[in-house]
C-alpha atoms as a PDB file:
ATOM      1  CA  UNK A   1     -76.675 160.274  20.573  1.00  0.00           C
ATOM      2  CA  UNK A   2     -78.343 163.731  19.182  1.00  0.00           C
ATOM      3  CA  UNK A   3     -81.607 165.099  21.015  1.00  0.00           C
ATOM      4  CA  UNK A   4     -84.199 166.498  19.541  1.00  0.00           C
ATOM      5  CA  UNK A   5     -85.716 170.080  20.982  1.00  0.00           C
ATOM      6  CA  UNK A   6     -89.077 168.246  20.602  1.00  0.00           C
ATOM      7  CA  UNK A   7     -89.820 166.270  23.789  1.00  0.00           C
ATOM      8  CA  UNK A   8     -91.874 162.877  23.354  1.00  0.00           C
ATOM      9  CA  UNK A   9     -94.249 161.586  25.981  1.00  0.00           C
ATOM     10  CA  UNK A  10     -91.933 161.113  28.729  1.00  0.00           C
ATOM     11  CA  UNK A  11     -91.613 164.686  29.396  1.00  0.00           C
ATOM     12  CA  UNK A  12     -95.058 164.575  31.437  1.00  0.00           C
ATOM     13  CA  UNK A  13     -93.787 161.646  33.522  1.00  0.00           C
ATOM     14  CA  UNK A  14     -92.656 161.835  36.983  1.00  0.00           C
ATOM     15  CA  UNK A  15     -89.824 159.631  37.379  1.00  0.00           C
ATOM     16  CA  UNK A  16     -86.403 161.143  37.165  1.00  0.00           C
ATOM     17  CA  UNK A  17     -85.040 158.161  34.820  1.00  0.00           C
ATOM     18  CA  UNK A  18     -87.905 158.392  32.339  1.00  0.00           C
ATOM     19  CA  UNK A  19     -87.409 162.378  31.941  1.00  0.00           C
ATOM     20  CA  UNK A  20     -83.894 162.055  31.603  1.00  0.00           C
ATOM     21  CA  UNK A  21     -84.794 160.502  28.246  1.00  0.00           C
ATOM     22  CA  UNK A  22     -87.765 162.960  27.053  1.00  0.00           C
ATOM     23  CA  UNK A  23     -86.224 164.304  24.623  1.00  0.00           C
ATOM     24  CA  UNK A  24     -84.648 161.461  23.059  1.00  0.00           C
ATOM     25  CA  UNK A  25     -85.250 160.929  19.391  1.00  0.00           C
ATOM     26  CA  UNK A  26     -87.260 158.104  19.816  1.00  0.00           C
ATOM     27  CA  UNK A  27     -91.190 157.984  20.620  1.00  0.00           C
ATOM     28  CA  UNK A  28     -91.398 156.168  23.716  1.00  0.00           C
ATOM     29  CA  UNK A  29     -94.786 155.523  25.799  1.00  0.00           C
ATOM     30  CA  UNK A  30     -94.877 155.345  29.493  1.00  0.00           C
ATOM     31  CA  UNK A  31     -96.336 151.676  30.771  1.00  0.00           C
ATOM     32  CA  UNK A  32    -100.001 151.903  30.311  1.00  0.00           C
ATOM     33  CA  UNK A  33    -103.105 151.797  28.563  1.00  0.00           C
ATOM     34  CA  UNK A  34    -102.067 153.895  25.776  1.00  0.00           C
ATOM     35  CA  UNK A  35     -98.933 151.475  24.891  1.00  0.00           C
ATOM     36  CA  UNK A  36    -100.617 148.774  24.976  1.00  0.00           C
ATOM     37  CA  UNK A  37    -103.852 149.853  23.067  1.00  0.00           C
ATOM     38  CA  UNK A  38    -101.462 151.510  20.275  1.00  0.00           C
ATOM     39  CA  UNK A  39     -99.461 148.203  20.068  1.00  0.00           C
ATOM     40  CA  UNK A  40    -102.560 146.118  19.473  1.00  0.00           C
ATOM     41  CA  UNK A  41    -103.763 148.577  16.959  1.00  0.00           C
ATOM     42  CA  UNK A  42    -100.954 148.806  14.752  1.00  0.00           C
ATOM     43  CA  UNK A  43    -100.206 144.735  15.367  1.00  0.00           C
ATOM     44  CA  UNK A  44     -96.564 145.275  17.223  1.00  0.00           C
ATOM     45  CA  UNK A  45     -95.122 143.836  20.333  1.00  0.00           C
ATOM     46  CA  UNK A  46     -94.398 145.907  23.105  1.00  0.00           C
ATOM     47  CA  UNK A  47     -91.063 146.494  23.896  1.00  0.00           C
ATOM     48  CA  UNK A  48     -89.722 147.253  27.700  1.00  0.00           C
ATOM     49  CA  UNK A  49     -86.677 149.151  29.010  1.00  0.00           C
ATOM     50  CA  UNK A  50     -85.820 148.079  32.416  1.00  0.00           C
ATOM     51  CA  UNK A  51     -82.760 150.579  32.500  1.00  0.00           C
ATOM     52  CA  UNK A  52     -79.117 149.962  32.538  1.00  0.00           C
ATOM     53  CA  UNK A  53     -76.678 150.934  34.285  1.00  0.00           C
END
């Protein structure tokens, strides 16, 4: 899959699994207030990644 040069939010985040995917082309939230407060706004579900492996 193609990265972007652009990091999203996950480039602030602490956890080695999250960062590995800040610069992913997608815009993923952390778990928190702003996900959920964003999803209720714009009337979407929240979706979680548990990982894979």
């Amino acid at each position: 899959m193609p990265t972007n040069n652009k990091p999203n939010r996950l480039i602030a985040e602490k956890s080695p699994y999250l960062l590995q995917h800040a610069y992913n082309p997608v815009n993923w939230l952390p778990w928190g207030e702003e996900a959920f407060e964003k999803a209720k706004r714009e009337n979407k579900p929240v979706l979680v990644s548990i990982g894979y492996s």
